[in-house]
N, C-alpha and C. Protein backbone atom coordinates (compact mmCIF):
# COMPACT_ATOMS: atom_id res chain seq x y z
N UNK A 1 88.58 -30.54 63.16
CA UNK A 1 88.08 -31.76 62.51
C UNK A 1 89.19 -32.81 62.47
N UNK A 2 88.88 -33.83 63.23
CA UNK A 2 89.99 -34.91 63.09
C UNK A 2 90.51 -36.12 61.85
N UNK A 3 91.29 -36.16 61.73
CA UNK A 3 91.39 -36.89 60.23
C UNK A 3 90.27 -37.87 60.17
N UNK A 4 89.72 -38.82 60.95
CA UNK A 4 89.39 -39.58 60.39
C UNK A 4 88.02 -39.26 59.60
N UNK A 5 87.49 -37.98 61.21
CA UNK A 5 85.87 -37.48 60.78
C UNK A 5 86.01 -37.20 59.23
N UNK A 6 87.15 -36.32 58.86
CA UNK A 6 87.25 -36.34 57.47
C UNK A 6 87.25 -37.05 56.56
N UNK A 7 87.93 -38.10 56.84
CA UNK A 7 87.88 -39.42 55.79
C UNK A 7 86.48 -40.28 55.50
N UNK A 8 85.68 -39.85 56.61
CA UNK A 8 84.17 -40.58 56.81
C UNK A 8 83.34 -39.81 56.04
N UNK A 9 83.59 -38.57 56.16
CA UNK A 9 82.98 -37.14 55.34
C UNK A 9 83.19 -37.68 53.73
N UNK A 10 84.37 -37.91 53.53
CA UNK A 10 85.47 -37.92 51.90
C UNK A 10 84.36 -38.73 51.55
N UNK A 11 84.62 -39.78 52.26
CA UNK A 11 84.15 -41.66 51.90
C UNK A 11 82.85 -41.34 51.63
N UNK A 12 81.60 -40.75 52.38
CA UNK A 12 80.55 -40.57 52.27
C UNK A 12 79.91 -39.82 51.28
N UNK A 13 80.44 -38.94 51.18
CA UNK A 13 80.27 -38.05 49.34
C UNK A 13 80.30 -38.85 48.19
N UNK A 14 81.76 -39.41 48.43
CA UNK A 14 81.81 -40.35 47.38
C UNK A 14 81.04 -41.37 46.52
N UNK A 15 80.44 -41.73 48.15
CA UNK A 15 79.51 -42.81 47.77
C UNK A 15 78.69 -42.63 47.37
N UNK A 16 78.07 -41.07 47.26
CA UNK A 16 76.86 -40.70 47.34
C UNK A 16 77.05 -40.42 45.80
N UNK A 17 78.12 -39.26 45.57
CA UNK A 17 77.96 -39.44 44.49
C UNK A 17 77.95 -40.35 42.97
N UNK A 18 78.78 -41.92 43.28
CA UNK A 18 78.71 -42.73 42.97
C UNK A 18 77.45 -43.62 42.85
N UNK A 19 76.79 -43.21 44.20
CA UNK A 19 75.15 -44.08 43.29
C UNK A 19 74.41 -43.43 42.95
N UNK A 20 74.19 -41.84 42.77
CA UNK A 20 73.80 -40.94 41.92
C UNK A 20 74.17 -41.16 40.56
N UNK A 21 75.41 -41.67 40.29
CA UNK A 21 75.61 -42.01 38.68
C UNK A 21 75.11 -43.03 38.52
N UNK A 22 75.01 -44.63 39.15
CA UNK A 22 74.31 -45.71 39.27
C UNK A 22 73.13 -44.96 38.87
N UNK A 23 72.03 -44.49 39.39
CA UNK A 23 70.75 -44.04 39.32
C UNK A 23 70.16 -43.05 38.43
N UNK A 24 71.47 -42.23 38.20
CA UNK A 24 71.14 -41.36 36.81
C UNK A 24 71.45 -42.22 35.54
N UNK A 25 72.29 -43.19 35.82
CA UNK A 25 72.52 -44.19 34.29
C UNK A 25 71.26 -45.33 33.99
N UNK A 26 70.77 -45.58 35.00
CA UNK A 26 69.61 -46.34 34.81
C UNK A 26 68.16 -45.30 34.53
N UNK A 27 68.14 -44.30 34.77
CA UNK A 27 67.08 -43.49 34.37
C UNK A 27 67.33 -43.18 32.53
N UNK A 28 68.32 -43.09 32.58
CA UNK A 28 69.07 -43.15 31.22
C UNK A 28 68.82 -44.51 30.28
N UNK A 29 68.94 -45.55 30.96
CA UNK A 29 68.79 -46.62 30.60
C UNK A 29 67.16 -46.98 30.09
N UNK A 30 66.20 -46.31 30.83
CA UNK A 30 64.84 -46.54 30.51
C UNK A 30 64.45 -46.04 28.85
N UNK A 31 65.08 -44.82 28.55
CA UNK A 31 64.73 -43.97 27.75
C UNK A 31 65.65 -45.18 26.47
N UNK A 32 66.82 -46.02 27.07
CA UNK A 32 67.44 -46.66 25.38
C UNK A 32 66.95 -47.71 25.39
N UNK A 33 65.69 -48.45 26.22
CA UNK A 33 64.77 -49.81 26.22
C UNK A 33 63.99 -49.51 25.35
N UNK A 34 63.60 -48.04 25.02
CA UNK A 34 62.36 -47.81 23.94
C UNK A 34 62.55 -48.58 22.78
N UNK A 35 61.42 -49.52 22.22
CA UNK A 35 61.97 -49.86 20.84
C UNK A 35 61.39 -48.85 19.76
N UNK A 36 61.79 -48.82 18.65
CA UNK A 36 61.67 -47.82 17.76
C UNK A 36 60.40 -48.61 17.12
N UNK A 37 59.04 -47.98 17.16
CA UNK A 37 57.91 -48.50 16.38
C UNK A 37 58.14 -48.71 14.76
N UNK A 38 57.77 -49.73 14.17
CA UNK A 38 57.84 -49.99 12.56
C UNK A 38 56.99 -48.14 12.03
N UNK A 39 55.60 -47.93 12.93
CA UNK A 39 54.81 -46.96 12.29
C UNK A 39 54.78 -46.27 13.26
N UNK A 40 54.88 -44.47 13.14
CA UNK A 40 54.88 -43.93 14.03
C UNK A 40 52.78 -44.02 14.85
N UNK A 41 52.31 -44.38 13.91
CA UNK A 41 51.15 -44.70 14.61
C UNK A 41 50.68 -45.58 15.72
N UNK A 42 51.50 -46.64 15.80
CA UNK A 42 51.71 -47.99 16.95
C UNK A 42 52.05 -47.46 18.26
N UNK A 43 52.43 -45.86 17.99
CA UNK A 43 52.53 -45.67 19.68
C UNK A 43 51.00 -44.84 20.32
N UNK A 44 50.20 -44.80 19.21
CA UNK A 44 49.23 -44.30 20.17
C UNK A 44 48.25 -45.48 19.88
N UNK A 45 48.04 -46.67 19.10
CA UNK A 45 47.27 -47.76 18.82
C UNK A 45 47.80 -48.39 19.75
N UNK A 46 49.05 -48.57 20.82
CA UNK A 46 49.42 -49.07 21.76
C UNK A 46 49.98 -48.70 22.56
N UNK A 47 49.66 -47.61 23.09
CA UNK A 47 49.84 -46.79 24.90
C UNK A 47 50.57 -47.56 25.74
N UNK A 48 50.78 -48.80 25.92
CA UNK A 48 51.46 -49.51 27.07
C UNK A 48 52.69 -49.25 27.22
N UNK A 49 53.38 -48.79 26.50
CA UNK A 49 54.76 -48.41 26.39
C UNK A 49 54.85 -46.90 27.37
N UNK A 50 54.09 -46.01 26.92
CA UNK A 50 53.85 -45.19 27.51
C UNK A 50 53.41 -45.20 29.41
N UNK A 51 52.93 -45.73 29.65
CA UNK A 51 52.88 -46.23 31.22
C UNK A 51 53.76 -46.85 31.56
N UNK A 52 54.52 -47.57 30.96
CA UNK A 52 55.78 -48.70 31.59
C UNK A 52 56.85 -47.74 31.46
N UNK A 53 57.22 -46.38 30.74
CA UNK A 53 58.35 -45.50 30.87
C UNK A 53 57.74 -44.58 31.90
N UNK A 54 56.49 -44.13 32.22
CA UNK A 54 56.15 -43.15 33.21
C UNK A 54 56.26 -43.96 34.33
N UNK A 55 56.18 -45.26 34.41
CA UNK A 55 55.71 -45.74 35.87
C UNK A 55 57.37 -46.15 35.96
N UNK A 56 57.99 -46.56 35.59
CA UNK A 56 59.44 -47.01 35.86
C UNK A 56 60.46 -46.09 36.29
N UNK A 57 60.33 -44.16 35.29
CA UNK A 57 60.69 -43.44 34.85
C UNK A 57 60.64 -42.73 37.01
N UNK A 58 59.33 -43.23 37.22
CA UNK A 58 58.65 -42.78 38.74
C UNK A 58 59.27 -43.16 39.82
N UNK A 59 59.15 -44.64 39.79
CA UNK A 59 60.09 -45.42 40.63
C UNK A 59 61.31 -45.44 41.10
N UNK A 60 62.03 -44.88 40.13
CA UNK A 60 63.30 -44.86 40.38
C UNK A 60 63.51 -43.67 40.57
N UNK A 61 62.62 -42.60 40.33
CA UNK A 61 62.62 -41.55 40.61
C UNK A 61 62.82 -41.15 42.20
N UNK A 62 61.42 -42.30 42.54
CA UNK A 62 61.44 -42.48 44.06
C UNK A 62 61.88 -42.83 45.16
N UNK A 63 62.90 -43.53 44.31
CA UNK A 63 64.09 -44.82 45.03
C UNK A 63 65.19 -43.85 45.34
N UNK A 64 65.27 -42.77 43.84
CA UNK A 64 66.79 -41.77 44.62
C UNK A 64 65.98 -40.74 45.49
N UNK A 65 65.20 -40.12 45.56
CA UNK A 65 64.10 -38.92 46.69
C UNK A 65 64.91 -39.78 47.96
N UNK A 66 64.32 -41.10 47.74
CA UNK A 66 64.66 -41.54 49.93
C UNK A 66 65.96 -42.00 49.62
N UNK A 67 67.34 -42.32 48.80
CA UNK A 67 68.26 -42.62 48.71
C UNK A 67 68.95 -41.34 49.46
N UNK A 68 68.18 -40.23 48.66
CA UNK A 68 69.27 -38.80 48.88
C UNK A 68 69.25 -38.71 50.01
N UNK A 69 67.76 -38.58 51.04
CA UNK A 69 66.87 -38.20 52.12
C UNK A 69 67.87 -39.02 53.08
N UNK A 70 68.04 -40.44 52.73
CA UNK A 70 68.91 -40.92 53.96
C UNK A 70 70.28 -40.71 53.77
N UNK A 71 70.95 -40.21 52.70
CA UNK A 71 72.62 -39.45 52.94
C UNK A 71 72.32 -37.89 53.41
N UNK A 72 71.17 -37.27 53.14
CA UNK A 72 71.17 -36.04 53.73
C UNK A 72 71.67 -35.95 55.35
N UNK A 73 70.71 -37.14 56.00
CA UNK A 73 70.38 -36.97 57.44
C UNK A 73 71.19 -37.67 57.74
N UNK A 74 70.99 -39.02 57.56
CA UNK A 74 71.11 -40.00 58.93
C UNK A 74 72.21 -41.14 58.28
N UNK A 75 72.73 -41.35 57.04
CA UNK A 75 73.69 -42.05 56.62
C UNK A 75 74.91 -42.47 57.40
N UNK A 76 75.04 -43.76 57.80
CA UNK A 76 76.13 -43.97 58.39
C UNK A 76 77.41 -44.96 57.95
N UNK A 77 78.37 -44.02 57.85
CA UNK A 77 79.68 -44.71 57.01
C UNK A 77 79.75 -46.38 57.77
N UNK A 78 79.56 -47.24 57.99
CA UNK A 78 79.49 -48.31 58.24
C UNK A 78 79.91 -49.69 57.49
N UNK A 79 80.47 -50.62 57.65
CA UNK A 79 80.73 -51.58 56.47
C UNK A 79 79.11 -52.11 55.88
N UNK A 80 78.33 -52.60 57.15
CA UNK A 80 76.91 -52.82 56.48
C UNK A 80 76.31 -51.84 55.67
N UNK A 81 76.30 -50.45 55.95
CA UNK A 81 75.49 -49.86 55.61
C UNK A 81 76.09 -49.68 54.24
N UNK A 82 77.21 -50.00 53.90
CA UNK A 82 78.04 -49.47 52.46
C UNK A 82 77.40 -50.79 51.47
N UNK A 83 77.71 -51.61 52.02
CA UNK A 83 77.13 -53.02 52.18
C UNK A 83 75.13 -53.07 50.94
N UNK A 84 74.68 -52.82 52.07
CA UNK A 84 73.56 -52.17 52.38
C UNK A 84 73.28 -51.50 51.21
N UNK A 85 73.93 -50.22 50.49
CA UNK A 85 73.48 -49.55 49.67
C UNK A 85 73.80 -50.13 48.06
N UNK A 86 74.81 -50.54 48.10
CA UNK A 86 75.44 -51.29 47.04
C UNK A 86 73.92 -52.39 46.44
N UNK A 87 74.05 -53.09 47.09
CA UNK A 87 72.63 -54.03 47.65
C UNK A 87 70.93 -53.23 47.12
N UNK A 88 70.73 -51.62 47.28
CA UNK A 88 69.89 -51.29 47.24
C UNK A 88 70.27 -50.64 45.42
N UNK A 89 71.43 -50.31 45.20
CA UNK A 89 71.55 -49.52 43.58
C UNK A 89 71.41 -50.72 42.65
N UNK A 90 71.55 -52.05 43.33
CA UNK A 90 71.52 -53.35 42.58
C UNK A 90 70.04 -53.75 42.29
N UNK A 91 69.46 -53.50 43.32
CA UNK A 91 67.80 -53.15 43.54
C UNK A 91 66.92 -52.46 42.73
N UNK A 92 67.81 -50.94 42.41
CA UNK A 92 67.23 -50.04 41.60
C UNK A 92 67.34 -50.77 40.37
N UNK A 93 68.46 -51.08 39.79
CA UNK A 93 68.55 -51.22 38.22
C UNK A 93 67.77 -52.53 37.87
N UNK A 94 67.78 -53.74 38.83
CA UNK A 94 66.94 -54.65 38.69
C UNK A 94 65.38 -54.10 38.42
N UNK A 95 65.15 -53.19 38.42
CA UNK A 95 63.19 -52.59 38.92
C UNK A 95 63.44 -52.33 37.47
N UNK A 96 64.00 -51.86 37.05
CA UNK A 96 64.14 -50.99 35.35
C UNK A 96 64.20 -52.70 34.49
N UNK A 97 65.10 -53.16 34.61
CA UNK A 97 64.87 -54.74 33.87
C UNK A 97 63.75 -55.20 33.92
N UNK A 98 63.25 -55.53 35.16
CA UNK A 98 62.02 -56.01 35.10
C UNK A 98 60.74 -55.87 34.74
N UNK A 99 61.16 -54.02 34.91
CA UNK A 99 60.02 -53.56 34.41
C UNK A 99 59.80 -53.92 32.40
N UNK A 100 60.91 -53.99 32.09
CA UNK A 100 60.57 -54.13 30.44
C UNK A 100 60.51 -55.65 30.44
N UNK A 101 60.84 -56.76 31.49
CA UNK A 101 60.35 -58.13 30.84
C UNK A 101 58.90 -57.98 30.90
N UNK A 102 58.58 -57.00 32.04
CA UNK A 102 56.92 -57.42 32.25
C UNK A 102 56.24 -56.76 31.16
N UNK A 103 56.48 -55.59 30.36
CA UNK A 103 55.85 -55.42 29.24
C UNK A 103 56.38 -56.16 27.82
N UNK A 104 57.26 -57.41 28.00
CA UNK A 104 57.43 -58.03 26.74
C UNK A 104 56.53 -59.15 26.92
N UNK A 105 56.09 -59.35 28.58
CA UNK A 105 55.15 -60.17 28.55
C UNK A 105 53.98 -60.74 27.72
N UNK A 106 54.06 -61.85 27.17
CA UNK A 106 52.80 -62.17 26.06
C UNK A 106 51.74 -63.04 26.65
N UNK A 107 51.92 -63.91 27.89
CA UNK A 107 50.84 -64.41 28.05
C UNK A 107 50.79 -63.66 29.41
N UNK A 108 50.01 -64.87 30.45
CA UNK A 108 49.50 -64.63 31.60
C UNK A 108 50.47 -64.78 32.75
N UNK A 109 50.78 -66.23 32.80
CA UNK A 109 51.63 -66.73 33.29
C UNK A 109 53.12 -65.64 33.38
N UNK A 110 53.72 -65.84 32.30
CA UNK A 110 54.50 -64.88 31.94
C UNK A 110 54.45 -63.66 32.91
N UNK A 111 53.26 -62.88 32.32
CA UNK A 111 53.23 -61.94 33.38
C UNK A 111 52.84 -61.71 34.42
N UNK A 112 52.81 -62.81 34.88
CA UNK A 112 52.53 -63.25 36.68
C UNK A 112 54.04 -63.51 37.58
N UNK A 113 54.49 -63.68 36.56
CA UNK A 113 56.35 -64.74 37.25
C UNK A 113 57.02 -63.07 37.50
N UNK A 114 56.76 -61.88 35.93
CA UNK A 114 57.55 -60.87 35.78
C UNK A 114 56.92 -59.86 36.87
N UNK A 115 56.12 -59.95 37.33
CA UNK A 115 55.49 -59.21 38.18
C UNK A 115 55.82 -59.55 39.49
N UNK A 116 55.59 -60.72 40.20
CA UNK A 116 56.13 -61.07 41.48
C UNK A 116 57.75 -60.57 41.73
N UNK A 117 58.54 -60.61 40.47
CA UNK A 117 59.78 -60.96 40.78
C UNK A 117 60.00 -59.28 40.92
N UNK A 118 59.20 -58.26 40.62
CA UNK A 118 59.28 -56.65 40.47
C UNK A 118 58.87 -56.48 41.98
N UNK A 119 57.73 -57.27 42.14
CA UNK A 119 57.53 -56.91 43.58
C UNK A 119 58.48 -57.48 44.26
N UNK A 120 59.06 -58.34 44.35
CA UNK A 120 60.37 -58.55 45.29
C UNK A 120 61.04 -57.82 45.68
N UNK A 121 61.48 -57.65 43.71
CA UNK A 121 62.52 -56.19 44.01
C UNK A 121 62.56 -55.16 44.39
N UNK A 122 61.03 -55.15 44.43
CA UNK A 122 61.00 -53.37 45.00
C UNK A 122 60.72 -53.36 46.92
N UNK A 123 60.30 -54.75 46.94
CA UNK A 123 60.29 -54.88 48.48
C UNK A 123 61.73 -55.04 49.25
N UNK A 124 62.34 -55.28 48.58
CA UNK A 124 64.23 -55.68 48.78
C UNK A 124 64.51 -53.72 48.59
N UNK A 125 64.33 -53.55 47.76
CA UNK A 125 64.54 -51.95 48.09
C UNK A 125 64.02 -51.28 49.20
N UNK A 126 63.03 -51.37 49.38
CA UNK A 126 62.39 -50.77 50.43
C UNK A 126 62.88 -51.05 52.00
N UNK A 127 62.97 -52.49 51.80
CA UNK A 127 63.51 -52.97 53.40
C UNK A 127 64.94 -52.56 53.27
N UNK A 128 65.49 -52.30 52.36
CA UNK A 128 67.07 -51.94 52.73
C UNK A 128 67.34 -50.21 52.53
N UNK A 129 66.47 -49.31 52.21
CA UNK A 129 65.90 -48.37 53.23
C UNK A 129 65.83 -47.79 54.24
N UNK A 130 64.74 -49.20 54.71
CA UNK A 130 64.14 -48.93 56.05
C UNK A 130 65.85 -49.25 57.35
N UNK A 131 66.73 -50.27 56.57
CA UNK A 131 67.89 -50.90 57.02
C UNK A 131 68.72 -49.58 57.23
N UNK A 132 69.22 -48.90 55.97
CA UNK A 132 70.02 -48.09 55.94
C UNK A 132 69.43 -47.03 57.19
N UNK A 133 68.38 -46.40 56.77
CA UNK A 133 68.03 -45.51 57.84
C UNK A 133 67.94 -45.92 59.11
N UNK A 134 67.07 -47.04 59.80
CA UNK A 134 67.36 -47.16 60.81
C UNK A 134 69.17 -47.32 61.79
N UNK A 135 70.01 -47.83 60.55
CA UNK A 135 71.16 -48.05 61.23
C UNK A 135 72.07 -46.64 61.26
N UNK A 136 71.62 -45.88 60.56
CA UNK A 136 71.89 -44.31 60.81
C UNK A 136 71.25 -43.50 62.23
N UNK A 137 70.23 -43.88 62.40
CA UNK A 137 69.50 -43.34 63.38
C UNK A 137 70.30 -43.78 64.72
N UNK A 138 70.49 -45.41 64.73
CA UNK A 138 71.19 -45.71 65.79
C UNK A 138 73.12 -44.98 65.59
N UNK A 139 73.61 -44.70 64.65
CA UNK A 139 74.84 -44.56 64.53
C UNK A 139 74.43 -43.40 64.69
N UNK A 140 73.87 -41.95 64.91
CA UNK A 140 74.07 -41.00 65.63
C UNK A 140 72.83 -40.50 66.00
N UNK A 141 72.59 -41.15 66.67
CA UNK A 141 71.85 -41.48 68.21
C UNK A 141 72.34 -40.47 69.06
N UNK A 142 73.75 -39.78 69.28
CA UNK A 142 73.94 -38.97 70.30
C UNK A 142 73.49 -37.16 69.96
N UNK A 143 73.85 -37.34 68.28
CA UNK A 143 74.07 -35.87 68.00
C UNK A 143 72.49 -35.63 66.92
N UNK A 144 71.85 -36.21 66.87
CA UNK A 144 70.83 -36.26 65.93
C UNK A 144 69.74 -35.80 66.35
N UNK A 145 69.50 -34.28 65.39
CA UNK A 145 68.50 -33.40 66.12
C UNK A 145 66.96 -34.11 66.05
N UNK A 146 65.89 -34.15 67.22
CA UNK A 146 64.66 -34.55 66.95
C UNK A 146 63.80 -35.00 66.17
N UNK A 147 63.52 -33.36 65.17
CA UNK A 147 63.36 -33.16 63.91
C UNK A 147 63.41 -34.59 63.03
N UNK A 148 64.96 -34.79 63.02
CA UNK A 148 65.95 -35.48 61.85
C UNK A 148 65.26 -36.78 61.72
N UNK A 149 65.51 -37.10 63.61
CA UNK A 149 64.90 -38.48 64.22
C UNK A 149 63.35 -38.79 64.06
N UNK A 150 63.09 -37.86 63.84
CA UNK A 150 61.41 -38.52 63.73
C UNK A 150 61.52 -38.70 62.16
N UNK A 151 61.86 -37.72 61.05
CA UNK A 151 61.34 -37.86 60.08
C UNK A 151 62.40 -39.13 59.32
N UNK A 152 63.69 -39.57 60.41
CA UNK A 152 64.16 -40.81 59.55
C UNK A 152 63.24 -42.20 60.21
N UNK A 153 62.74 -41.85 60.92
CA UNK A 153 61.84 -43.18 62.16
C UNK A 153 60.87 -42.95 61.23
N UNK A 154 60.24 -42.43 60.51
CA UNK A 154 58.85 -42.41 59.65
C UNK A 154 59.16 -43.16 58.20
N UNK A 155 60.08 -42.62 57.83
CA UNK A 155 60.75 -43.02 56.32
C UNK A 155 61.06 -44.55 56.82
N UNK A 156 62.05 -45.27 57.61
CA UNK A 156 62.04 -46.03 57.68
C UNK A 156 60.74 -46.84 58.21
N UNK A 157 59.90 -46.92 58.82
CA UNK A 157 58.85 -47.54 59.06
C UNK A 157 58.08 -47.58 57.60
N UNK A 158 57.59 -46.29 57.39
CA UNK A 158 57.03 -46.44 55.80
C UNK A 158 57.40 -47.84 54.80
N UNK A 159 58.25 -47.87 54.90
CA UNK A 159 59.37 -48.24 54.20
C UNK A 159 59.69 -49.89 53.94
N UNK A 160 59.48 -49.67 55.75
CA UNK A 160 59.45 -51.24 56.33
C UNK A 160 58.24 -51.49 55.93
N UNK A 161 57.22 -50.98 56.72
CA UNK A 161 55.70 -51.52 56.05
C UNK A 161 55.22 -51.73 54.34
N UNK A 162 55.97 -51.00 53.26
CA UNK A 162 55.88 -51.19 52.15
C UNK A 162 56.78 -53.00 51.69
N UNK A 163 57.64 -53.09 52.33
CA UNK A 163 58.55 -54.16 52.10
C UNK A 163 57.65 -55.22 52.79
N UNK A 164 57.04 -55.44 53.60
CA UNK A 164 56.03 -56.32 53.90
C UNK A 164 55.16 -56.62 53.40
N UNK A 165 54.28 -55.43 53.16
CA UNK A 165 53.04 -55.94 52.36
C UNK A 165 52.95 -55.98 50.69
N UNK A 166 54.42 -56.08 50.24
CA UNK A 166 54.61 -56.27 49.06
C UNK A 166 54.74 -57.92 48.81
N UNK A 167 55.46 -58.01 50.03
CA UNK A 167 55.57 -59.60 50.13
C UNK A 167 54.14 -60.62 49.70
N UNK A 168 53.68 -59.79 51.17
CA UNK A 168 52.45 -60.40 51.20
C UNK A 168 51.64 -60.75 49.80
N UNK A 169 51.52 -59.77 49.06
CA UNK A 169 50.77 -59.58 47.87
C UNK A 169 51.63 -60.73 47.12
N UNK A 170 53.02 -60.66 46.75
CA UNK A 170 53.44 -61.96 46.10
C UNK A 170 52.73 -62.81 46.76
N UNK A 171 52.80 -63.27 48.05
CA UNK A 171 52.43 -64.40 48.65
C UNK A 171 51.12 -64.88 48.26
N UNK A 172 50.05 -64.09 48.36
CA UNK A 172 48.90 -63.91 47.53
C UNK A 172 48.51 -64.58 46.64
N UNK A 173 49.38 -64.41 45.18
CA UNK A 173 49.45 -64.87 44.05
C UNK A 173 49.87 -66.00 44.55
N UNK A 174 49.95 -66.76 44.76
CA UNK A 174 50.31 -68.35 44.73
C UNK A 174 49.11 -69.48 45.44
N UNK A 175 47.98 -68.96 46.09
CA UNK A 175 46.90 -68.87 46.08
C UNK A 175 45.95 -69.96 44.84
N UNK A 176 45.84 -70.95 44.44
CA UNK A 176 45.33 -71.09 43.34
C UNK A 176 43.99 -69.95 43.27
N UNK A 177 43.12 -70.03 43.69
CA UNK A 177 41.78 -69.72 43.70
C UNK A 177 42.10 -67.43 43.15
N UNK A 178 43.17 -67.27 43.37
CA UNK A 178 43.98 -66.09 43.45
C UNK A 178 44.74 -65.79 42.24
N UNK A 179 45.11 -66.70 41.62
CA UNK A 179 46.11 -66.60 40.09
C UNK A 179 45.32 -65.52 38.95
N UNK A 180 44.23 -65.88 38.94
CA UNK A 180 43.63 -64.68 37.64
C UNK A 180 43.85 -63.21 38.08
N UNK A 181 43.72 -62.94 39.63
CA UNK A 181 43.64 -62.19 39.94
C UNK A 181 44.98 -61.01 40.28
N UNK A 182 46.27 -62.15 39.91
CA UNK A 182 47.57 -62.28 40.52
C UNK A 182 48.45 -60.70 40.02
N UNK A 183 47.52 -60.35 38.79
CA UNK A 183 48.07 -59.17 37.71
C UNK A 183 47.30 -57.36 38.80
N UNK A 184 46.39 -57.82 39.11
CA UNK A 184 46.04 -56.93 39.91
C UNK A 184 46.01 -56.57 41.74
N UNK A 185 46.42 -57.87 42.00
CA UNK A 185 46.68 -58.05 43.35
C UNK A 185 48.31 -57.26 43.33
N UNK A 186 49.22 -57.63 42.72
CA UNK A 186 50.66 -57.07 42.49
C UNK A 186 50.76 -55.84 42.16
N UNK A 187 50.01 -55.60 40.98
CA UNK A 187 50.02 -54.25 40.93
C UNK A 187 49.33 -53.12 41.87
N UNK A 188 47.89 -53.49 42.48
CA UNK A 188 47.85 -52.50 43.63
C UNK A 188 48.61 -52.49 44.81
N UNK A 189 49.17 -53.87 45.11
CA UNK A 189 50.25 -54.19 45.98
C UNK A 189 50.93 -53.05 46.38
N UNK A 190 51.52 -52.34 45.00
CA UNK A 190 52.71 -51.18 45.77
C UNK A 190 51.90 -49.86 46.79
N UNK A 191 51.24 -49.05 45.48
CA UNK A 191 50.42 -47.95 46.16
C UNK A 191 49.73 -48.67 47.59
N UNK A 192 49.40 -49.62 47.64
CA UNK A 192 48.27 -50.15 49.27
C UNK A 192 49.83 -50.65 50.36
N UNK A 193 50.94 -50.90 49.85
CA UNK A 193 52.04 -51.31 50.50
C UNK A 193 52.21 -49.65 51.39
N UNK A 194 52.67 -49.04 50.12
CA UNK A 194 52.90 -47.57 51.45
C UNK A 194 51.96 -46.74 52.12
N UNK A 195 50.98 -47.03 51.23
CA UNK A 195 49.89 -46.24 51.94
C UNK A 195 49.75 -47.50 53.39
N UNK A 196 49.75 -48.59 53.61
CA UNK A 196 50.10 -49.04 54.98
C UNK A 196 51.19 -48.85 55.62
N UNK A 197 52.42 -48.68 55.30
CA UNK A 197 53.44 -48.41 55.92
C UNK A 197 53.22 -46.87 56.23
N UNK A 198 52.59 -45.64 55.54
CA UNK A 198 52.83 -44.46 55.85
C UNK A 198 51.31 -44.68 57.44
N UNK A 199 50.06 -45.73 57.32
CA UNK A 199 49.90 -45.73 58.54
C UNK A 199 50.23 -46.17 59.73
N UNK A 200 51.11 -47.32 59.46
CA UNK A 200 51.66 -47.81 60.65
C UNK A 200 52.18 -46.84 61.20
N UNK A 201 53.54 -45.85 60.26
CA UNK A 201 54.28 -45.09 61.28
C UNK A 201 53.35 -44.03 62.10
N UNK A 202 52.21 -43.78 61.33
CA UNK A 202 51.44 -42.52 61.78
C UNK A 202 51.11 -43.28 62.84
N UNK A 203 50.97 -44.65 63.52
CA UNK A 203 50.31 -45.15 64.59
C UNK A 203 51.85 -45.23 65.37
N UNK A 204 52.81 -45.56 64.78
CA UNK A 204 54.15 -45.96 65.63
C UNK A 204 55.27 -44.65 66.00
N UNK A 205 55.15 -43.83 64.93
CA UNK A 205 56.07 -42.58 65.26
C UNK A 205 54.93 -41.20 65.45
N UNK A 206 54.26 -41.29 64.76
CA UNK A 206 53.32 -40.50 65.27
C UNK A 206 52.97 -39.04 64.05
N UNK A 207 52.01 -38.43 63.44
CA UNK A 207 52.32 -37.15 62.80
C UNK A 207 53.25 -36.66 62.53
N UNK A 208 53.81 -36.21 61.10
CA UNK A 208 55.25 -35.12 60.56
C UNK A 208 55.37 -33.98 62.01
């Protein structure tokens, strides 16, 4: 093993384990947004709290699954790609903020602005993803078993296609004739984002 392969090895752990604490401190972080109810009865006379810690609690859940998935395989020590990830843990903790402006939300408006700006963020995650992995795929391109290559060519396409049609859905909302609708267009946005990106790849890379 030549020094440097080692130092790329060192560097790469590091990093990994470094946005593992990024990502375990913001999962952490969801649980100290709770506000403490005046009556312990207000948390079941008002459930919303309860979906905005499961659905946030999810997300980021989901964000480290393909974080890990692309240092498992295909991660490449790179200045972009370091770049790149920094960029995506900035991504994660932004999704957790946003997620609690959008439930301090009181009107409509309000929660039309806090919602687009979640879908951004989570489309900025996704495309830098689809970034990281693909630039792994090309950075070992020589030694990268089949297997590896298809299932990082799927993740990233997924990925990519979720970061698009998240857009889109913001784009949507700006629509006058579209604004009432702007709370539910965003929110199915995500689930219909990957469920298109997981068909594109099935049309572009092909079956697991």
């Amino acid at each position: 093993m030549t020094g440097a392969h080692h130092g790329d090895e060192h560097f790469v752990h590091r990093l990994e384990a470094f946005s593992d604490i990024v990502i375990g401190f913001t999962l952490a972080q969801i649980g100290a947004t709770l506000v403490l109810p005046g009556h312990a009865g207000e948390l079941v006379s008002n459930p919303w709290w309860l979906f905005t810690f499961i659905w946030t609690f999810a997300i980021v859940c989901l964000m480290w699954w393909l974080h890990n998935r692309v240092f498992r395989t295909v991660f490449a020590p790179t200045p972009g790609s370091v770049v790149a990830n920094f960029g995506l843990l900035a991504a994660i903790v932004l999704l957790v903020y946003l997620a609690e402006v959008m439930a301090h939300s009181t009107t409509l408006a309000d929660e039309v602005v806090a919602q687009r700006m979640y879908d951004v963020a989570l489309s900025i995650a996704c495309a830098l993803i689809a970034l990281l992995t693909w630039t792994g795929v090309r950075y070992h391109a020589a030694t990268l078993e089949p297997l590896f290559a298809n299932r990082a060519a799927r993740t990233a396409t997924v990925n990519a296609g979720a970061a698009v049609t998240l857009l889109l859905a913001v784009a949507a909302t700006f629509v006058p004739a579209l604004f009432e609708w702007s709370p539910a267009i965003l929110g199915l946005g995500i689930p219909f984002g990957f469920f298109c990106g997981r068909t594109v790849a099935s049309q572009l890379v092909g079956p697991r």
